[in-house]
N, C-alpha and C. Protein backbone atom coordinates (compact mmCIF):
# COMPACT_ATOMS: atom_id res chain seq x y z
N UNK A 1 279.38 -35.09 42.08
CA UNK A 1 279.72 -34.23 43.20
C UNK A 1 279.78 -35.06 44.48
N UNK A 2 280.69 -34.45 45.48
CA UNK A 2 281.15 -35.76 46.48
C UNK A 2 279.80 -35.27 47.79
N UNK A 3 279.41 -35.90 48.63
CA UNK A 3 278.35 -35.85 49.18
C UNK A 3 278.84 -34.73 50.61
N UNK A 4 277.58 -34.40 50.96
CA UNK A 4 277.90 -33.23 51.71
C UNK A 4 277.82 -34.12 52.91
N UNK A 5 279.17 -33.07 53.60
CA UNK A 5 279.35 -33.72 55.18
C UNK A 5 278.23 -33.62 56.15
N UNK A 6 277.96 -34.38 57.11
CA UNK A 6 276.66 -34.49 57.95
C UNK A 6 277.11 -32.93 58.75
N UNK A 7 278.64 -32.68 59.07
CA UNK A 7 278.65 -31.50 59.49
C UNK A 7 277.97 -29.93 59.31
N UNK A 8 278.05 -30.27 57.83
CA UNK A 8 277.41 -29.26 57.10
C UNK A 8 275.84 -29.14 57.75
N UNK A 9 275.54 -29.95 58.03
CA UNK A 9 273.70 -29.95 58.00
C UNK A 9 273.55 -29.19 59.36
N UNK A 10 274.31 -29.71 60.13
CA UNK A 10 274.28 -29.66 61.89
C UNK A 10 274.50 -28.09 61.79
N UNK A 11 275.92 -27.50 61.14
CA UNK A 11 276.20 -26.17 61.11
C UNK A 11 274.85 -25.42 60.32
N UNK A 12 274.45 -25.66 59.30
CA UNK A 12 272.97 -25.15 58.89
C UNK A 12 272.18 -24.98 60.03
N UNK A 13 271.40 -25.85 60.95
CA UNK A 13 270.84 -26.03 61.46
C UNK A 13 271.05 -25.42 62.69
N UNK A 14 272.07 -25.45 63.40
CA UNK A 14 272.62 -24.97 64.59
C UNK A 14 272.51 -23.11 64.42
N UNK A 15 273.22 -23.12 63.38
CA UNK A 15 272.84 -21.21 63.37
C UNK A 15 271.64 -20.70 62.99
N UNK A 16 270.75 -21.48 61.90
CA UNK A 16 269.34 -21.05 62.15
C UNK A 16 268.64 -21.26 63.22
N UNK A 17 268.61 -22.50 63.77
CA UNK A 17 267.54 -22.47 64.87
C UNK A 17 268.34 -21.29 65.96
N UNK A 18 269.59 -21.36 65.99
CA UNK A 18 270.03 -20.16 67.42
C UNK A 18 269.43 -18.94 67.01
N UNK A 19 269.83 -18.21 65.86
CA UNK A 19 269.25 -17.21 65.55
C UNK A 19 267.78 -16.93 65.32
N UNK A 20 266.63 -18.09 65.41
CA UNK A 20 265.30 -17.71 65.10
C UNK A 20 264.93 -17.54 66.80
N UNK A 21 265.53 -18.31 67.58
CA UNK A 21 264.96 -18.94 68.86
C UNK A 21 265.40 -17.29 69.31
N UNK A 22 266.72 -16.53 69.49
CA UNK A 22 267.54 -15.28 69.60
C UNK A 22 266.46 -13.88 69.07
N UNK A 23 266.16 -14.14 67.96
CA UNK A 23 264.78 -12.93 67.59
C UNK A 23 263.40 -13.49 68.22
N UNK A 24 262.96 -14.34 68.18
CA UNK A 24 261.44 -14.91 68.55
C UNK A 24 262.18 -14.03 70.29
N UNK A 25 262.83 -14.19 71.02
CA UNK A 25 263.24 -14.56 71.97
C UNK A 25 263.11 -12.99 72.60
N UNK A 26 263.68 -12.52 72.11
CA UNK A 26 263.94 -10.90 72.10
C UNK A 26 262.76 -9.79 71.81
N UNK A 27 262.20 -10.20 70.64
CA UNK A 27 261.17 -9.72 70.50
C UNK A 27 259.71 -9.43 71.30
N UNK A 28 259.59 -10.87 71.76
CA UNK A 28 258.52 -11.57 73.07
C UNK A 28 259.03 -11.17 73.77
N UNK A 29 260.58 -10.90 74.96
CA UNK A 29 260.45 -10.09 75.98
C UNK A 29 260.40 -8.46 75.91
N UNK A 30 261.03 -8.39 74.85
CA UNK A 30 261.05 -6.64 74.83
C UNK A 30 259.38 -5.76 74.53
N UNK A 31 258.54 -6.77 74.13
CA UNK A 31 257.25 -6.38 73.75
C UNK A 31 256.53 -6.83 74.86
N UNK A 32 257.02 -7.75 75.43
CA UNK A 32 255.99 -7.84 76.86
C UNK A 32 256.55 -6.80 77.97
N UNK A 33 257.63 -6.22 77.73
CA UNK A 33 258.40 -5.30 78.65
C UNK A 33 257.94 -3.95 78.56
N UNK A 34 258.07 -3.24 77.18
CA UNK A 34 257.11 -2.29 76.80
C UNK A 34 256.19 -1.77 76.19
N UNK A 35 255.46 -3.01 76.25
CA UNK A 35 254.15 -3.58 75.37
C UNK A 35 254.15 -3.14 73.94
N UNK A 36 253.10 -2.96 73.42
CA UNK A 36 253.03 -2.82 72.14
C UNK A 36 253.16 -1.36 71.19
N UNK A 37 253.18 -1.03 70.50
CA UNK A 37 253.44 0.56 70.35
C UNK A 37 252.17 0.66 70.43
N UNK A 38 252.21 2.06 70.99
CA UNK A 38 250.95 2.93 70.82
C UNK A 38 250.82 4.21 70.41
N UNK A 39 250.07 4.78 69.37
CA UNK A 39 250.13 6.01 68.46
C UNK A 39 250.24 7.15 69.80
N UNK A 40 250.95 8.17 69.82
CA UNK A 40 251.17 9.10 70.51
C UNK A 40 251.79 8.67 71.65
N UNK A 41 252.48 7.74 72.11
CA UNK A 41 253.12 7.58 73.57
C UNK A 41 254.24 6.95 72.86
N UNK A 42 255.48 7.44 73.81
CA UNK A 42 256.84 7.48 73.28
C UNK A 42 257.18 6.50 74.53
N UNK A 43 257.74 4.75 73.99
CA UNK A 43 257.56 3.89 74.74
C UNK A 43 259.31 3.74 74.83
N UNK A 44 260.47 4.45 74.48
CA UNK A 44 261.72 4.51 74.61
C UNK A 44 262.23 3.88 76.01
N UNK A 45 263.51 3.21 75.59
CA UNK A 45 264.14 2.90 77.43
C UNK A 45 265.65 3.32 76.21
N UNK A 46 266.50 4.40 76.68
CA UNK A 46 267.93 4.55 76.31
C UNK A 46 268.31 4.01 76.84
N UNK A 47 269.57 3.55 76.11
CA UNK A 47 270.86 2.71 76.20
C UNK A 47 271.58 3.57 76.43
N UNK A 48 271.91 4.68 75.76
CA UNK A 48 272.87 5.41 75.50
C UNK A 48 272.43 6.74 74.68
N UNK A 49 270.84 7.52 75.46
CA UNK A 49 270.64 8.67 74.92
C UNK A 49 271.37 9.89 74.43
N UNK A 50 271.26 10.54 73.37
CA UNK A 50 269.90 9.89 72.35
C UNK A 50 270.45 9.56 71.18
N UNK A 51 271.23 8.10 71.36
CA UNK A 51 271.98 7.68 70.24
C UNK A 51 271.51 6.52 70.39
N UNK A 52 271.34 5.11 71.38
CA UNK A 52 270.53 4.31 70.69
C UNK A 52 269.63 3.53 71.80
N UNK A 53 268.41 2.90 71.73
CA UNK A 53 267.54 2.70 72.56
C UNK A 53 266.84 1.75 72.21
N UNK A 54 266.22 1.10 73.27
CA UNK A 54 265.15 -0.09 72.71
C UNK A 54 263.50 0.63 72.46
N UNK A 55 263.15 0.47 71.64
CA UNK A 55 261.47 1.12 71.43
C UNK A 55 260.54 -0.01 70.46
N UNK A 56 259.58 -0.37 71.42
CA UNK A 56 259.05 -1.07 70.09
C UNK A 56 258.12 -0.04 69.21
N UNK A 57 258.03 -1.20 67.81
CA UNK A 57 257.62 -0.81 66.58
C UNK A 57 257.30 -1.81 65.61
N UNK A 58 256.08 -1.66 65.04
CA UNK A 58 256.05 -3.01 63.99
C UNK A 58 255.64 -2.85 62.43
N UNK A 59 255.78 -2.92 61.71
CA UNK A 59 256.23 -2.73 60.05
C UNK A 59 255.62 -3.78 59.36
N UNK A 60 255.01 -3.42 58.74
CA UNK A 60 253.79 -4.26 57.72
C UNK A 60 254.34 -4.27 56.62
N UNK A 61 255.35 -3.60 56.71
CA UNK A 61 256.44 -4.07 54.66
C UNK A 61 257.34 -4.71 55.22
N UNK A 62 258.14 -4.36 54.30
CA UNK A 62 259.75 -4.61 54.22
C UNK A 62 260.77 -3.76 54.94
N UNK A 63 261.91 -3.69 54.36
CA UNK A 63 262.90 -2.97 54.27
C UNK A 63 262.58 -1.60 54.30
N UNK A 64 262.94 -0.65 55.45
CA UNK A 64 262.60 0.55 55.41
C UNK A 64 260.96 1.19 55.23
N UNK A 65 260.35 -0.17 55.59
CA UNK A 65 259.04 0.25 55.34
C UNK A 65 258.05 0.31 54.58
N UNK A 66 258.78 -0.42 53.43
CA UNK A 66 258.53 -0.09 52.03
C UNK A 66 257.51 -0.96 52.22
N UNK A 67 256.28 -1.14 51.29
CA UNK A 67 255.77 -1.89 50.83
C UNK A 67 254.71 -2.49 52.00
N UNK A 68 254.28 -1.11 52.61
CA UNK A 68 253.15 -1.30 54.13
C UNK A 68 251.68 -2.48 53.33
N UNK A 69 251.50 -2.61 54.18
CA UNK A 69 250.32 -3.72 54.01
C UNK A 69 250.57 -4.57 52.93
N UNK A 70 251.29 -5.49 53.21
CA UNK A 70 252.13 -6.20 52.09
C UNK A 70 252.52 -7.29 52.67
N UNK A 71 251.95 -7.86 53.96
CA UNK A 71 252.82 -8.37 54.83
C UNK A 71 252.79 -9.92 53.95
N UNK A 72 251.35 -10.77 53.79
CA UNK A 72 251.21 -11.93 53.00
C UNK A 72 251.78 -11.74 51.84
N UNK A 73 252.29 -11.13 50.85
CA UNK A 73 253.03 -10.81 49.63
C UNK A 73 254.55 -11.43 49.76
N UNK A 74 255.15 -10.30 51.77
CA UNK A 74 256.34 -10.74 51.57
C UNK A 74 256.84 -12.32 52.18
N UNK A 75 255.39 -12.76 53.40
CA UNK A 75 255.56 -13.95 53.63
C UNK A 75 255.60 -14.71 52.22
N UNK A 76 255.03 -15.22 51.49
CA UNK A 76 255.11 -15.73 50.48
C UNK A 76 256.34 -15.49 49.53
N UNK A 77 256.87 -14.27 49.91
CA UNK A 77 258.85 -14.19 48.94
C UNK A 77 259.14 -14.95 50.41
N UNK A 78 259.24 -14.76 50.89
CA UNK A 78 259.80 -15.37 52.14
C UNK A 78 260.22 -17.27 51.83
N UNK A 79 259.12 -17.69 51.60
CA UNK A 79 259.16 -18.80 51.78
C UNK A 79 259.69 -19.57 50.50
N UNK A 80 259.39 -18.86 49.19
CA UNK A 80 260.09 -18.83 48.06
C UNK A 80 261.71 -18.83 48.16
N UNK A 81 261.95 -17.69 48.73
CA UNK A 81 263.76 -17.46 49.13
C UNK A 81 264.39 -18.45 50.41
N UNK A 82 263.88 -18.96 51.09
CA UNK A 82 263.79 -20.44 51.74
C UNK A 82 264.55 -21.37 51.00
N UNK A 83 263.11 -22.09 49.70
CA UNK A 83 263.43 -22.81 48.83
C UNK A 83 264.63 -22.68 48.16
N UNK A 84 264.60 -21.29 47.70
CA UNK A 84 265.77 -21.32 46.89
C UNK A 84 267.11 -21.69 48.10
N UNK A 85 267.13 -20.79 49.03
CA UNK A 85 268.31 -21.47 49.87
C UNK A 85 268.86 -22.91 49.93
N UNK A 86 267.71 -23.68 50.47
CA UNK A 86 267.72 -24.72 50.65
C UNK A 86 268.39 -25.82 49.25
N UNK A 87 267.77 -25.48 48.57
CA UNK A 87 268.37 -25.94 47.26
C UNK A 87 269.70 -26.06 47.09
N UNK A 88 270.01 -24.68 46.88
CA UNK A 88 271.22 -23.90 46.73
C UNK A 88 272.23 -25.53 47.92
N UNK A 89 271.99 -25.13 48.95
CA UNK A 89 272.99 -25.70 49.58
C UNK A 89 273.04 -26.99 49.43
N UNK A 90 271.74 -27.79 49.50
CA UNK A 90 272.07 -29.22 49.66
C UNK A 90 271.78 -30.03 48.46
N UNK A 91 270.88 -29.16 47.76
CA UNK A 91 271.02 -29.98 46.11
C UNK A 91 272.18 -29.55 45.13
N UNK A 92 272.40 -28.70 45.46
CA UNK A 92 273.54 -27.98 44.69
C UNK A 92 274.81 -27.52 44.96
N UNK A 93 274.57 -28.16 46.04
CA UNK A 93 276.27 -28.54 46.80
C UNK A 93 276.79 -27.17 47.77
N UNK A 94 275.93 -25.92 47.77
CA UNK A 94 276.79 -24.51 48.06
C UNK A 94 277.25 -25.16 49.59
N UNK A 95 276.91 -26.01 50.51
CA UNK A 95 277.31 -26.58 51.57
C UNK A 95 278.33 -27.30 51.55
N UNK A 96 279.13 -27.76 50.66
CA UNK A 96 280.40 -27.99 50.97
C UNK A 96 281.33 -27.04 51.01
N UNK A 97 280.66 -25.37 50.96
CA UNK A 97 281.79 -24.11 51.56
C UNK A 97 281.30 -24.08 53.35
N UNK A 98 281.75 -24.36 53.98
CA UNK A 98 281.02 -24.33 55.56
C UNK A 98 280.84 -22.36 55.71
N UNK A 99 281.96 -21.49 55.25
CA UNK A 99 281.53 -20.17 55.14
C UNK A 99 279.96 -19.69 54.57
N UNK A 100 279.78 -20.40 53.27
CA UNK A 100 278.11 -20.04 52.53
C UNK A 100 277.37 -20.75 53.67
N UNK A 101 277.48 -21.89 54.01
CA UNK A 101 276.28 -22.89 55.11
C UNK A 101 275.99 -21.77 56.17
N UNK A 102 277.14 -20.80 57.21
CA UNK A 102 276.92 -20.22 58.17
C UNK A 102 276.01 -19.42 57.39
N UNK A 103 276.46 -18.52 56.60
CA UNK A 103 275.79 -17.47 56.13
C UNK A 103 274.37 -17.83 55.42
N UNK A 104 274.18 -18.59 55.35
CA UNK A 104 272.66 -19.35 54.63
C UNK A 104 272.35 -19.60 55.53
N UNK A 105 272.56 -19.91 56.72
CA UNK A 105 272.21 -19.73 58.17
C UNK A 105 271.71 -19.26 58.98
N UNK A 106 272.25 -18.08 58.61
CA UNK A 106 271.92 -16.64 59.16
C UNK A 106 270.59 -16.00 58.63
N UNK A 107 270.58 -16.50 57.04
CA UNK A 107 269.55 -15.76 56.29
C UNK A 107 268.26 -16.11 56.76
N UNK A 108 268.61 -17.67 56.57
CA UNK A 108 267.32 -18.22 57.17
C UNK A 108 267.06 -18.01 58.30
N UNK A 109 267.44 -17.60 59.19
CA UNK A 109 266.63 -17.41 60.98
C UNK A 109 266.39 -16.18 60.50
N UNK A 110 266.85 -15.12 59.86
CA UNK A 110 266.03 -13.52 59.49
C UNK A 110 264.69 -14.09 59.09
N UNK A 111 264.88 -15.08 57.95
CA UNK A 111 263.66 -15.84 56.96
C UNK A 111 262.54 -15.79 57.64
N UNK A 112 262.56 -16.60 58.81
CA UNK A 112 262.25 -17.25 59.91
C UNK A 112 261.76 -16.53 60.76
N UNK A 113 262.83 -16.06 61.40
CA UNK A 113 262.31 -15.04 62.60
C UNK A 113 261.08 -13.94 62.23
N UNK A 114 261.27 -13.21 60.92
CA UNK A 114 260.20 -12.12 59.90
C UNK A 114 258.78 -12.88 59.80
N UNK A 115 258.83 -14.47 59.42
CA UNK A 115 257.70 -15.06 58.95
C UNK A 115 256.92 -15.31 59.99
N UNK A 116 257.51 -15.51 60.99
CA UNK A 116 256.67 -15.79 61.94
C UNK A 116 255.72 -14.60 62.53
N UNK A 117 255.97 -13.40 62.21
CA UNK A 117 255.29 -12.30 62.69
C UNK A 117 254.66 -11.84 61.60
N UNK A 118 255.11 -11.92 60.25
CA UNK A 118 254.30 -11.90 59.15
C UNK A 118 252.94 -12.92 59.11
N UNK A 119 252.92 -13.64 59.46
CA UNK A 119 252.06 -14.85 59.72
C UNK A 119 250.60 -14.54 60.83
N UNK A 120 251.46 -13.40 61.38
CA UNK A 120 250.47 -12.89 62.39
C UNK A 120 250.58 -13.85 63.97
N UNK A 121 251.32 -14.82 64.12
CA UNK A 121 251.88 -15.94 64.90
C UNK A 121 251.95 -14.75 66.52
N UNK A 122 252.44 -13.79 66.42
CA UNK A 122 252.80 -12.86 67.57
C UNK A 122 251.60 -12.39 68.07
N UNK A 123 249.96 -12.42 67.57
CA UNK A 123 249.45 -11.71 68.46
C UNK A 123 247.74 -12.29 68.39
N UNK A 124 246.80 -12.22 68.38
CA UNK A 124 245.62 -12.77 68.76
C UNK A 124 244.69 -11.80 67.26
N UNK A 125 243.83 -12.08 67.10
CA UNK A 125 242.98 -11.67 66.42
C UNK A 125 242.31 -10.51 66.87
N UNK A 126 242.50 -9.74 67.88
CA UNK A 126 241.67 -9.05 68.15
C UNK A 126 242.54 -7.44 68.17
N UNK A 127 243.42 -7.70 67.54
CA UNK A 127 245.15 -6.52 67.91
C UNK A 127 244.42 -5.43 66.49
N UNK A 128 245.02 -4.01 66.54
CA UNK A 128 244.55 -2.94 65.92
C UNK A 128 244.87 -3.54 64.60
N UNK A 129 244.12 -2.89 63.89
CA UNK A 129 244.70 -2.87 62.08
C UNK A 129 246.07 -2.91 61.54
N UNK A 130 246.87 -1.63 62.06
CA UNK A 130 248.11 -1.27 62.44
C UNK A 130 249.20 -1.93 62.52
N UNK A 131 249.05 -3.43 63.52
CA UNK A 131 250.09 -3.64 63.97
C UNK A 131 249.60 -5.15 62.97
N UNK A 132 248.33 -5.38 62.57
CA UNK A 132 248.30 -6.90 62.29
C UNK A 132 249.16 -7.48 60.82
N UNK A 133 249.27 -8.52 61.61
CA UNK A 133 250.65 -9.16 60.69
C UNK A 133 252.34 -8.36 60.39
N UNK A 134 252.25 -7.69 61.49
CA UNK A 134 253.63 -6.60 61.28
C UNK A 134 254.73 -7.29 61.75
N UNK A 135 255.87 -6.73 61.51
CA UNK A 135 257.44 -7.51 62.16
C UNK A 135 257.38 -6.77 63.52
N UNK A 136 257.65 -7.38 64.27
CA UNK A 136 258.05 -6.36 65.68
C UNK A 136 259.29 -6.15 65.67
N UNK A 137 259.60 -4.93 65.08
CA UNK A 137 261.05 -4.25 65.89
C UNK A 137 261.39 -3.67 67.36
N UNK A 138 262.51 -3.51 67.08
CA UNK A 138 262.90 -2.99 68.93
C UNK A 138 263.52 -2.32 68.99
N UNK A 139 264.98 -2.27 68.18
CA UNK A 139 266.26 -1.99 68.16
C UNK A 139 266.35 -0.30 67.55
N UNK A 140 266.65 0.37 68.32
CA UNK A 140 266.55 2.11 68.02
C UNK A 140 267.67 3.07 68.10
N UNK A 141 267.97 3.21 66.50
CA UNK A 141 269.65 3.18 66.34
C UNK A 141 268.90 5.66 65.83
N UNK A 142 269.94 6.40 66.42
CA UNK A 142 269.45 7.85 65.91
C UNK A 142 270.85 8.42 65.86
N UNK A 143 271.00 9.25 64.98
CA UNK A 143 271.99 10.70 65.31
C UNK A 143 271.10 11.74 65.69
N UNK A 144 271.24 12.77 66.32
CA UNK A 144 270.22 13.90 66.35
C UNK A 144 270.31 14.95 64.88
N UNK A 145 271.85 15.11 64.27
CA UNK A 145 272.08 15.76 63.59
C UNK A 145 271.78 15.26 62.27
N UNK A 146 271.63 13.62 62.07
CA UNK A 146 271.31 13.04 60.60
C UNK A 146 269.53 12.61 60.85
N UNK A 147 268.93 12.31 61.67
CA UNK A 147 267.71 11.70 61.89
C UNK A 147 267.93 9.93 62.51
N UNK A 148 266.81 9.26 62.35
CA UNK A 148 266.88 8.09 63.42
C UNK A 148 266.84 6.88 62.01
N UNK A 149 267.31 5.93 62.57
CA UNK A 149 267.07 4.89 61.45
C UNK A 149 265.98 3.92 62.01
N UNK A 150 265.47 3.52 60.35
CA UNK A 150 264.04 2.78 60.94
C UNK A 150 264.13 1.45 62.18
N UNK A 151 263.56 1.31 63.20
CA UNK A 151 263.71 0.31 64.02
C UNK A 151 263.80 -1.03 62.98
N UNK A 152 264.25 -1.79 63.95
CA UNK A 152 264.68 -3.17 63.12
C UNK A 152 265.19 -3.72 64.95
N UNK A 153 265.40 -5.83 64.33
CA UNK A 153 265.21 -6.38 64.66
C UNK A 153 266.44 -7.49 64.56
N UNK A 154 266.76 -8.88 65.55
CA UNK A 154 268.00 -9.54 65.52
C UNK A 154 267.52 -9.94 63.86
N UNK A 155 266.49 -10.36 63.66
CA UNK A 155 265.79 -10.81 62.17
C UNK A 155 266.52 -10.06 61.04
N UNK A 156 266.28 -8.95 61.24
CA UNK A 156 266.56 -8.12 60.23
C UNK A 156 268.03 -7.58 60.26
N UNK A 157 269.22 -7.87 61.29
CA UNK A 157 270.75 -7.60 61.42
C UNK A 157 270.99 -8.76 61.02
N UNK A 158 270.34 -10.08 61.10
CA UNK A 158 270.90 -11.46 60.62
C UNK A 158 270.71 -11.43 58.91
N UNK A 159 269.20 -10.98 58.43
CA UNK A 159 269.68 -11.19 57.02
C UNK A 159 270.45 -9.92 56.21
N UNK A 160 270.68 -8.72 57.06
CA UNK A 160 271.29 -7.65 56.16
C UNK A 160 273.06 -7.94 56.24
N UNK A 161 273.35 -8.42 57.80
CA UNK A 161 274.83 -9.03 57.90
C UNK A 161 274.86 -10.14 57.22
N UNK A 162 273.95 -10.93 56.74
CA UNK A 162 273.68 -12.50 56.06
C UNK A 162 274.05 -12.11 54.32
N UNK A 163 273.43 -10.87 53.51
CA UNK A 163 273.42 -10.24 52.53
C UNK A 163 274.58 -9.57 52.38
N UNK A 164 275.06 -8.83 53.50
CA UNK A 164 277.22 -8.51 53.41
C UNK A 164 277.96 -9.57 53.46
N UNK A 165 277.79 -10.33 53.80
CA UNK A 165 278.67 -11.52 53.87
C UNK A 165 278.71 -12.58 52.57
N UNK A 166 277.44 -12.40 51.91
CA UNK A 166 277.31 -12.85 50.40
C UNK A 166 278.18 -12.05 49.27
N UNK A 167 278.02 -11.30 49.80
CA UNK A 167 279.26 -10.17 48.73
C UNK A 167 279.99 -10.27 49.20
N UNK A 168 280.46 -9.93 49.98
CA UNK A 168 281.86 -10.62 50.92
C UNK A 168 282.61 -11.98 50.03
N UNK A 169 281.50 -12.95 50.43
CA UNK A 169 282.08 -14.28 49.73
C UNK A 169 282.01 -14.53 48.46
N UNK A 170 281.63 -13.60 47.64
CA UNK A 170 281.30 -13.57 46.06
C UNK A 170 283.05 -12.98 45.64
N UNK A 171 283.13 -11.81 46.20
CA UNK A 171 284.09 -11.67 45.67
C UNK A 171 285.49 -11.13 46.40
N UNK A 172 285.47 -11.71 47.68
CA UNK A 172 286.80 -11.19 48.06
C UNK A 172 287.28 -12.64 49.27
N UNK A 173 286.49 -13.79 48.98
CA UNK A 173 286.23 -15.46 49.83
C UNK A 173 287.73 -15.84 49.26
N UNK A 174 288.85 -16.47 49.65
CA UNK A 174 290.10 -17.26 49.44
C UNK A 174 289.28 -18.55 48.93
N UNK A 175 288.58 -19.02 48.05
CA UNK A 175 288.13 -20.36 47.92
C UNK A 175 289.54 -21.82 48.36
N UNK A 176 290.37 -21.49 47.94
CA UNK A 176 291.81 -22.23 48.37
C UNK A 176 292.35 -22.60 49.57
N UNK A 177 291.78 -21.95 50.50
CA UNK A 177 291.84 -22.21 52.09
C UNK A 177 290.78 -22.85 51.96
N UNK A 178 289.22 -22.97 51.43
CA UNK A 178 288.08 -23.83 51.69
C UNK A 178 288.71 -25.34 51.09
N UNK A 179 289.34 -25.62 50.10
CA UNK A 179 289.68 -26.57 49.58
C UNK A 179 290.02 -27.60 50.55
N UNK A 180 290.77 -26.61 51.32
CA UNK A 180 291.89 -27.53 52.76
C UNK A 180 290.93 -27.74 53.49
N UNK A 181 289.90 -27.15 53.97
CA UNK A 181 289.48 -27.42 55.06
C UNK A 181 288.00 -29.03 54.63
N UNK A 182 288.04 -28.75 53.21
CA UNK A 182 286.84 -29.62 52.51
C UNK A 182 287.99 -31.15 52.79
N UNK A 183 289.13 -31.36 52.23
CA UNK A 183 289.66 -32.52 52.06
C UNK A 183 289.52 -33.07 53.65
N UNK A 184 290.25 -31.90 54.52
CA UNK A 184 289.91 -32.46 56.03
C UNK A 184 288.54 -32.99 56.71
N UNK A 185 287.64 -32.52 55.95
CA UNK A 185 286.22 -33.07 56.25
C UNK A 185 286.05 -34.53 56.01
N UNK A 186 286.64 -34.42 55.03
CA UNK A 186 286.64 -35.75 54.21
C UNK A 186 287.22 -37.05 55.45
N UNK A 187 288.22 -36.75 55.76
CA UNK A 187 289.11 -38.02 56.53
C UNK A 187 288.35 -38.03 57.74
């Protein structure tokens, strides 16, 4: 297999670190802005009431919540699905598509951005039961007529747009336009 372009690494690198630095970033001001949630006080600022708003919130599972007090379980898939990325691209070549590199990109600053608050990294030892080791969300998407969707985070739009874009490139990617753009790497 022909060796991966140094480009490739830089483009890896360039969209994860933007996107972890982009959630770490967001998160820390919007939580120092309207501090931390607190049970019974409705900490909302609308954007565009009452359809979508910034509110914090923080989540000790996963996806939709699932899997509360779980947070070291999912750090640890976390860092597992890392590896496998990492692999994937530079031992196993998926980086000579520069399309998979962005999008492995992306995954990883979600990776990233999640672990670090899974880790407990966001707050001091002395923070409620509640919130310890949780993701901090912000982002407060509602219909009035369907209900609100669970808060979430740049973390969590990077790996769910990171996860469409894998299907995306699984099965509807022109690999034949990548060809052209791989030989041009080359020269």
């Amino acid at each position: 297999m022909d060796a991966i372009p140094k480009s490739r690494y830089l483009t890896y690198l360039a969209v994860a670190l933007t996107g972890i630095v982009a959630d770490l970033w967001t998160k820390t001001a919007v939580f120092s802005w309207l501090g931390k949630p607190l049970r019974g006080v409705d900490n909302t600022w609308w954007l565009l009431e009452p359809f979508i708003g910034i509110q914090t919130a923080v989540n000790q599972g996963a996806l939709f919540g699932l899997g509360q007090g779980m947070s070291h379980f999912f750090a640890a898939l976390s860092l597992v699905a890392f590896a496998g990325i990492f692999l994937w691209l530079f031992r196993f070549g998926a980086a000579h598509d520069r399309f998979l590199t962005v999008i492995l990109g992306m995954i990883t600053a979600g990776i990233f951005g999640n672990l670090y608050d899974r880790l407990g990294m966001w707050h001091s030892n002395e923070i409620e039961e509640h919130l310890r080791n949780g993701v901090r969300d912000w982002i407060l998407l509602q219909y009035p007529a369907i209900g609100t969707w669970p808060n979430f985070n740049i973390a969590d739009s990077l790996l769910v747009c990171g996860a469409a874009s894998l299907v995306f490139h699984a099965f509807w990617y022109d690999e034949s336009k990548q060809t052209t753009h791989l030989q041009a790497d080359k020269k």
